[in-house]
PDB file of N, CA and C in Angstrom:
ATOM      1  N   UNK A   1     124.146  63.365 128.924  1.00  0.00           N
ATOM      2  CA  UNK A   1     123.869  64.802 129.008  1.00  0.00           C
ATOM      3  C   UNK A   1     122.832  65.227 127.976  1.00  0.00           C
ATOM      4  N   UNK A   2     121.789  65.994 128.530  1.00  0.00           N
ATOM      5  CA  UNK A   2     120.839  66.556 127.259  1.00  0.00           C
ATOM      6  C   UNK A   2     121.402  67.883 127.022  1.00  0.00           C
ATOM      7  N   UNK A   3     120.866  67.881 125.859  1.00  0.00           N
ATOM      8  CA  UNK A   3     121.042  69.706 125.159  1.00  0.00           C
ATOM      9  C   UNK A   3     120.647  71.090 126.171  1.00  0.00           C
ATOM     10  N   UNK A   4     119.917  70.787 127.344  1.00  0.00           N
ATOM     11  CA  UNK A   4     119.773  71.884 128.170  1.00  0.00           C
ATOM     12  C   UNK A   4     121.167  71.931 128.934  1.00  0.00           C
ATOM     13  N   UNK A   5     121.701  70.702 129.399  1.00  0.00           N
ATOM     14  CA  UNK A   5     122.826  70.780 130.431  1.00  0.00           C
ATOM     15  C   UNK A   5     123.813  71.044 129.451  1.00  0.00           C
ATOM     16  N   UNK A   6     124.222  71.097 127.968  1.00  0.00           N
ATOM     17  CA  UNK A   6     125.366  71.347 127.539  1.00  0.00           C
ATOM     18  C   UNK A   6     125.282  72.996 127.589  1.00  0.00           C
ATOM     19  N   UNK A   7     123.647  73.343 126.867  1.00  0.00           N
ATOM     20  CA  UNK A   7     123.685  74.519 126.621  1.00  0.00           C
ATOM     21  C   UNK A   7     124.300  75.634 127.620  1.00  0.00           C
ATOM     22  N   UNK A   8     123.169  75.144 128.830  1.00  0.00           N
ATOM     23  CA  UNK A   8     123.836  75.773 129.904  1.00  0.00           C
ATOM     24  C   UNK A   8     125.309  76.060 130.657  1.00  0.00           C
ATOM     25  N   UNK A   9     126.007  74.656 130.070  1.00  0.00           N
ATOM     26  CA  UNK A   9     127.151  74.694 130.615  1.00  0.00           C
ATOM     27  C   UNK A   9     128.053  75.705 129.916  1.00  0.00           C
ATOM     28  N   UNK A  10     127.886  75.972 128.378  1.00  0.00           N
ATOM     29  CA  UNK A  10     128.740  77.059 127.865  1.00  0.00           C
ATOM     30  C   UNK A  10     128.665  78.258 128.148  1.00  0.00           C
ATOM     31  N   UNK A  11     127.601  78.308 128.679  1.00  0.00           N
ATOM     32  CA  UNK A  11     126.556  79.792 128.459  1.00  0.00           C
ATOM     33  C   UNK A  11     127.203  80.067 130.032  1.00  0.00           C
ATOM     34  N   UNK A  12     126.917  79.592 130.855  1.00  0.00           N
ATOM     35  CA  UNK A  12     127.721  80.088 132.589  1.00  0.00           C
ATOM     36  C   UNK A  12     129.225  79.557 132.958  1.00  0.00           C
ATOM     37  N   UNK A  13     129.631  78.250 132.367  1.00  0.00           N
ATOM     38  CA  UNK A  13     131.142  78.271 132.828  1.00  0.00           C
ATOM     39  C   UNK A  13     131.953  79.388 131.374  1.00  0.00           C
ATOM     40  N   UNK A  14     133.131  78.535 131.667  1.00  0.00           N
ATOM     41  CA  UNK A  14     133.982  79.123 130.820  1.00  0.00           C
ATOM     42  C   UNK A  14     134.015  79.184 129.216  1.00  0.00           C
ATOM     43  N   UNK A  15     134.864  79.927 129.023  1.00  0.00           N
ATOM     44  CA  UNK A  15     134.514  79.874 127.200  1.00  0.00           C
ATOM     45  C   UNK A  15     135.067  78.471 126.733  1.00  0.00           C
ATOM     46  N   UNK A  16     134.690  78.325 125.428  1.00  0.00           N
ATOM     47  CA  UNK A  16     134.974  77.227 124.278  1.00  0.00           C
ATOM     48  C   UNK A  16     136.514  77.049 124.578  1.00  0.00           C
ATOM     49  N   UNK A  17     136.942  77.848 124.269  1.00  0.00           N
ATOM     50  CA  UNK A  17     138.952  77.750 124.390  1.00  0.00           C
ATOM     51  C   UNK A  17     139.186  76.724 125.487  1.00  0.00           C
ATOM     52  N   UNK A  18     138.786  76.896 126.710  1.00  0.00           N
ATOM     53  CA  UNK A  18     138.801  76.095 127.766  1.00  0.00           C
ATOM     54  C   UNK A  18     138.586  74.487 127.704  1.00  0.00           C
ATOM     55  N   UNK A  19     137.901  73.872 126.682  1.00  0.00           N
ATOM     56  CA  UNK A  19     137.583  72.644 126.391  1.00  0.00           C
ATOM     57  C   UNK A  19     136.979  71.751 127.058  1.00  0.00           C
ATOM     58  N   UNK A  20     136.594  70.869 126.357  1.00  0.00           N
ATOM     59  CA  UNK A  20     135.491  69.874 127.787  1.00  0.00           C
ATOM     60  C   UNK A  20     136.374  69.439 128.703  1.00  0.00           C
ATOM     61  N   UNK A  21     137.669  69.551 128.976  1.00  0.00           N
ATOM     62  CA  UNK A  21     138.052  69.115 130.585  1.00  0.00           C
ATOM     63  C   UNK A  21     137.533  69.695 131.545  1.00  0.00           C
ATOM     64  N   UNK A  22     137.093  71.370 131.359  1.00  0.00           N
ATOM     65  CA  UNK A  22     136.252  72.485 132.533  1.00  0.00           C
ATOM     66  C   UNK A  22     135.112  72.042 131.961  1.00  0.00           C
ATOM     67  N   UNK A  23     134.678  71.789 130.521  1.00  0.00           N
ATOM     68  CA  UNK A  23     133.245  71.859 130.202  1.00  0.00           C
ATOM     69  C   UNK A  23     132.100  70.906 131.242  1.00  0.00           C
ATOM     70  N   UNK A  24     133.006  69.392 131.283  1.00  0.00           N
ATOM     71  CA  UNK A  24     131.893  68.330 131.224  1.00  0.00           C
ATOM     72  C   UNK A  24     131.875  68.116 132.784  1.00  0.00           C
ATOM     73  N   UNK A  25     133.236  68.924 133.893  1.00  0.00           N
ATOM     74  CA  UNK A  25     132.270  68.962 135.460  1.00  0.00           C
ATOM     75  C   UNK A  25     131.344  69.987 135.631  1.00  0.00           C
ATOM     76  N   UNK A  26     131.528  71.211 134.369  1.00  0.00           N
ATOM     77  CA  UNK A  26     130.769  72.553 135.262  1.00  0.00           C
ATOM     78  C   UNK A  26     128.914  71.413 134.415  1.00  0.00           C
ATOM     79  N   UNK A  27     128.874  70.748 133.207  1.00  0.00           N
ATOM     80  CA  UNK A  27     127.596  70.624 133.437  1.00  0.00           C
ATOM     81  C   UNK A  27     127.035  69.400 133.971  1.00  0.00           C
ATOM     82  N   UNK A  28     128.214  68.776 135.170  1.00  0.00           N
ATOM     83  CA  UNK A  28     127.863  68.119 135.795  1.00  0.00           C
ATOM     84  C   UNK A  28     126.825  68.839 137.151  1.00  0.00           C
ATOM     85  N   UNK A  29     127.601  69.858 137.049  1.00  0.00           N
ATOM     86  CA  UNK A  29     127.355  70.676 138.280  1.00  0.00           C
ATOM     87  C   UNK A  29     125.656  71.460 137.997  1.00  0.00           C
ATOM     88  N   UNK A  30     125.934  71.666 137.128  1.00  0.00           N
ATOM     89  CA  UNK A  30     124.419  72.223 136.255  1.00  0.00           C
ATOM     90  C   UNK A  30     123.263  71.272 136.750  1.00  0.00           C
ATOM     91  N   UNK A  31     123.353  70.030 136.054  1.00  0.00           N
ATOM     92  CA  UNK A  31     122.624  68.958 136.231  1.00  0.00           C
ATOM     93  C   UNK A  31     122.108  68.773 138.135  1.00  0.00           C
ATOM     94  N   UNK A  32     123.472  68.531 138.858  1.00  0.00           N
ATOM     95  CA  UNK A  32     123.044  68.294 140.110  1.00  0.00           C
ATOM     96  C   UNK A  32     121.792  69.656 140.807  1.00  0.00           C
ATOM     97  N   UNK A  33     122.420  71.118 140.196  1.00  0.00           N
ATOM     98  CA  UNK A  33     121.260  72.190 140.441  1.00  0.00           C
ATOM     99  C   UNK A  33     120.217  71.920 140.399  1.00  0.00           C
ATOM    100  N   UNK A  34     119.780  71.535 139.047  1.00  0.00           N
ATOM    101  CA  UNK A  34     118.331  71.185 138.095  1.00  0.00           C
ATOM    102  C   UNK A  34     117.800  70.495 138.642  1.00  0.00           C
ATOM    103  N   UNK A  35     118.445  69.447 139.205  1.00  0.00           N
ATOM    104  CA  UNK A  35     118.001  68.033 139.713  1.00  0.00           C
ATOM    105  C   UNK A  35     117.032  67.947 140.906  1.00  0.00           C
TER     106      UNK A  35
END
């Protein structure tokens, strides 16, 4: 993951509290957009 797909991922999914179990599919999901 680069620093755009993390960034993004905090910034549109859910908050921090939520933890990378929601974090690391929503910037999977990011990535496939970009892609």
């Amino acid at each position: 993951m680069g620093c755009k797909a993390l960034s993004s991922g905090k910034k549109m999914t859910v908050p921090e509290k939520e933890g990378p179990a929601n974090f690391v599919p929503a910037a999977a999901v990011i990535r496939r957009d970009l892609a």
